[in-house]
Protein backbone atom coordinates (compact mmCIF):
# COMPACT_ATOMS: atom_id res chain seq x y z
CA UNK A 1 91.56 109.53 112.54
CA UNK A 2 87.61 110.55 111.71
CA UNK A 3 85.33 107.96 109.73
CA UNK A 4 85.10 110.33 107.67
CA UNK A 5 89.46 110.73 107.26
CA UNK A 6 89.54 106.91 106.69
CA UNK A 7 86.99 107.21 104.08
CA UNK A 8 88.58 109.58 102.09
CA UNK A 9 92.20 107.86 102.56
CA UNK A 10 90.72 104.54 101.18
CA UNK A 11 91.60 104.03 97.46
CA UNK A 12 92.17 101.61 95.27
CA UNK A 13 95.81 99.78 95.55
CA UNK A 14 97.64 97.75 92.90
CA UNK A 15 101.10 97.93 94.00
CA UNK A 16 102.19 96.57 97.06
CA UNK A 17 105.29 95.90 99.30
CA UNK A 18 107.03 92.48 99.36
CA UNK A 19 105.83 92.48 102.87
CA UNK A 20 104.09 90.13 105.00
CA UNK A 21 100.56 91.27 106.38
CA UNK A 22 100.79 90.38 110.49
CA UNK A 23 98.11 88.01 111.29
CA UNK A 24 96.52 89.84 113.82
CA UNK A 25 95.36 93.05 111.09
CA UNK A 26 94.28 90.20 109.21
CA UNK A 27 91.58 89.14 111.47
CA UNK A 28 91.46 92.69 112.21
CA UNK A 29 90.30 92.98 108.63
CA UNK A 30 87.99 89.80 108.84
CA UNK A 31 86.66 91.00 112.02
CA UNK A 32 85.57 94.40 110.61
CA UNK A 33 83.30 91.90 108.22
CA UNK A 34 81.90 90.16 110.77
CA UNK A 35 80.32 92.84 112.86
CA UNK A 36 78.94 93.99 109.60
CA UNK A 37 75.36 95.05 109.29
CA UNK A 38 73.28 92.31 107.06
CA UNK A 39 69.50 92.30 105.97
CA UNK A 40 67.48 90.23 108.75
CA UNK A 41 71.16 89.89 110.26
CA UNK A 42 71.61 86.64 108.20
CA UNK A 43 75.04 87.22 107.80
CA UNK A 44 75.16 84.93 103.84
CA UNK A 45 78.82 85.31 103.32
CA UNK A 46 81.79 83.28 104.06
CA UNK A 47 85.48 84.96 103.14
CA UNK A 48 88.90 82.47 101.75
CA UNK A 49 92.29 84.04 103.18
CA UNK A 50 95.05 83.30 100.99
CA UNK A 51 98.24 84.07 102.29
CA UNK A 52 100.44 81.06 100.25
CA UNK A 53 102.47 82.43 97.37
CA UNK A 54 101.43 79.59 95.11
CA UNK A 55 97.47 79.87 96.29
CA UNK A 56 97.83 83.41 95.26
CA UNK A 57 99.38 82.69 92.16
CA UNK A 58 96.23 80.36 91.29
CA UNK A 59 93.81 82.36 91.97
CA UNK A 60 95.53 85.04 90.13
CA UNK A 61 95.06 83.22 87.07
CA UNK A 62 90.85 84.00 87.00
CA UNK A 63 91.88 87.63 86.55
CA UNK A 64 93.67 89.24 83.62
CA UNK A 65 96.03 91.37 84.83
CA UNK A 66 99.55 90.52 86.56
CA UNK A 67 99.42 93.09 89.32
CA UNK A 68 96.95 90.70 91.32
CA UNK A 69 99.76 88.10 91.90
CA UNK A 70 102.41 90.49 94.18
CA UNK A 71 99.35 90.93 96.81
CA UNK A 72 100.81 89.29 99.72
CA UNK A 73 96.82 88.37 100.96
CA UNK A 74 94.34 87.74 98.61
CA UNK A 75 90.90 87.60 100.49
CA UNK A 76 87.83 86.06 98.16
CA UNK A 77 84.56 87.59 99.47
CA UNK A 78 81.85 84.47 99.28
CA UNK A 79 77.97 84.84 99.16
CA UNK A 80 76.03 82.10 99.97
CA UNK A 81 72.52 82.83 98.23
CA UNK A 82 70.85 79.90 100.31
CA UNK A 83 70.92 81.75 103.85
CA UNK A 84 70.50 85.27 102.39
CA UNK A 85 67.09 87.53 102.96
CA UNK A 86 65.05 87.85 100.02
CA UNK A 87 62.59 90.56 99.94
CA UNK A 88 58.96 89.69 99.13
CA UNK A 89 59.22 90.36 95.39
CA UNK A 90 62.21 88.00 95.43
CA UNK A 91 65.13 90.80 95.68
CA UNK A 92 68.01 89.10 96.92
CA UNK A 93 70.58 90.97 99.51
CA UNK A 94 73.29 88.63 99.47
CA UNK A 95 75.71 91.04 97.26
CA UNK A 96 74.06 93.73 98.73
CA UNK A 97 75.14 92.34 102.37
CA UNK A 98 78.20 91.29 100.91
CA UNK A 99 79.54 94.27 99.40
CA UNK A 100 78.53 96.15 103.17
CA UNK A 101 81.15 93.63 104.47
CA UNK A 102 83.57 94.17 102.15
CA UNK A 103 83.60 97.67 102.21
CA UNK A 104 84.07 97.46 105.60
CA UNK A 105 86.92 95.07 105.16
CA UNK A 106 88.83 97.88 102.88
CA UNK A 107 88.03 101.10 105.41
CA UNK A 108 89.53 98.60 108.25
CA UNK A 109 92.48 98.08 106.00
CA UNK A 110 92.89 101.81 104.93
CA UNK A 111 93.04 102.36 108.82
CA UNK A 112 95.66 99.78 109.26
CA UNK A 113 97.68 101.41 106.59
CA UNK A 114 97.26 98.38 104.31
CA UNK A 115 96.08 99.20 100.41
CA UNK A 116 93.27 97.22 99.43
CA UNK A 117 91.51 96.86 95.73
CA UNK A 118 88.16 95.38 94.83
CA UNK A 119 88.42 93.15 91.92
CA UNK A 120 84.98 91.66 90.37
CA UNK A 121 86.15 91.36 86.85
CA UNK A 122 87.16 87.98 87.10
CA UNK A 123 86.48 84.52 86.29
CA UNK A 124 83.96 83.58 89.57
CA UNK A 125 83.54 79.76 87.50
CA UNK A 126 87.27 79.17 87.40
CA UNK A 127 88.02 80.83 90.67
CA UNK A 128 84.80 78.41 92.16
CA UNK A 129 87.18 75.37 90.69
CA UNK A 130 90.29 76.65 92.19
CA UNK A 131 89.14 76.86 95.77
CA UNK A 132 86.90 73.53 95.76
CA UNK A 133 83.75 75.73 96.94
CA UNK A 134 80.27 73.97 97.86
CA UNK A 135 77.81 74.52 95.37
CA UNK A 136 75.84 76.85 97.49
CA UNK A 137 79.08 79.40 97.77
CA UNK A 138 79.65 82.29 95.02
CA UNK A 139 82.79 84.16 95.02
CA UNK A 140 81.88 87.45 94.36
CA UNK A 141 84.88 89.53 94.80
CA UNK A 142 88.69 89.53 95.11
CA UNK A 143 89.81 92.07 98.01
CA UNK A 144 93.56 92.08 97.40
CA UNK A 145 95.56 93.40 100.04
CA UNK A 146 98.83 94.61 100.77
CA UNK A 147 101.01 97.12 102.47
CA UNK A 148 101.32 100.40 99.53
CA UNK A 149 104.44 100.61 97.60
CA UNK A 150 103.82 103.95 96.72
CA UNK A 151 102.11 106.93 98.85
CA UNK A 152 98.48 105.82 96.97
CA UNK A 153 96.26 109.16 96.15
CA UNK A 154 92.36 108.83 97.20
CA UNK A 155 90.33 109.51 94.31
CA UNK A 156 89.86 113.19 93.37
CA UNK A 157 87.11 113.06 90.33
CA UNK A 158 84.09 113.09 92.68
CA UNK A 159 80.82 114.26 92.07
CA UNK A 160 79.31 117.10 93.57
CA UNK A 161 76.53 116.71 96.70
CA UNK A 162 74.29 118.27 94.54
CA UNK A 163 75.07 115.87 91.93
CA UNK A 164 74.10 112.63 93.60
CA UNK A 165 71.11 113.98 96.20
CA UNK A 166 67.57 115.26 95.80
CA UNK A 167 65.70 116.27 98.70
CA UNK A 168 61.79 115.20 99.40
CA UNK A 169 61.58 113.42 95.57
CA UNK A 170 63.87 112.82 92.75
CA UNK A 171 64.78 115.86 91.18
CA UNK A 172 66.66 115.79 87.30
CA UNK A 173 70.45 117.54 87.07
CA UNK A 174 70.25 120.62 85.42
């Protein structure tokens, strides 16, 4: 399969098999975050694999909806704002280098055949609690993951090229 065929097979998943997720496409997963571009290659994240029903049940708690629970791995993408680059007006690229991770992460997945989901709506004080973080550690997203219970459709509702570029300088939609 093309980059570009994974891309557009990547959607977002919120049903999922009662199936185990083998180890080794796990790390595959994780290691598709590591090699992960970062600014000044500082690398600020740090990522929480839960794989124990009653771990995922906690965690599942900081978010309000049930579907979050069945996920068989429930990865929860960490940025640690101490060791990211900050630009000289004090722009900080940890979520910016975290979210490159994660989306990496998911396109792995989609590869692997596993569904994925990013979930940021959640409580990040009470999820901070649940997982005894260090201070210096923000979880930042939820990446639920799990093997598709149904065929899952890529999203069709997308803008136009000429919707989203300008060439040379910003140029207004008609």
């Amino acid at each position: 399969m093309t980059f570009i065929e994974i891309a557009r097979k990547r959607c977002s998943v919120r049903k999922y098999k009662d199936r185990t997720i083998e180890k080794e496409k796990i790390l595959q997963v994780l290691e598709a975050a590591r090699i992960a571009p970062s600014a000044a290659n500082y690398q600020p994240w740090h990522f929480i694999v839960i794989t124990e029903k009653k771990m995922i049940e906690q965690i599942a708690e900081v978010y309000p909806s049930s579907w979050l629970s069945q996920a068989p791995v429930i990865i929860v993408a960490c940025g640690d704002h101490s060791r990211s680059w900050k630009r000289k007006d004090g722009k900080d690229h940890c979520d910016i280098d975290l979210a490159i991770a994660i989306d990496h992460m998911t396109l792995a997945a989609a590869d692997l055949g596993i569904g994925t989901c990013w979930v940021c709506a959640f409580d990040a004080a009470k999820c901070h609690k649940i997982l005894a973080l260090p201070e210096h550690l923000e979880p930042v997203a939820l990446l639920p993951m799990g093997y598709p219970l149904e065929e899952a459709l890529p999203e069709k509702n997308r803008k136009s090229i000429e919707e989203i570029v300008s060439w040379e300088r910003y140029l207004p939609i008609p």
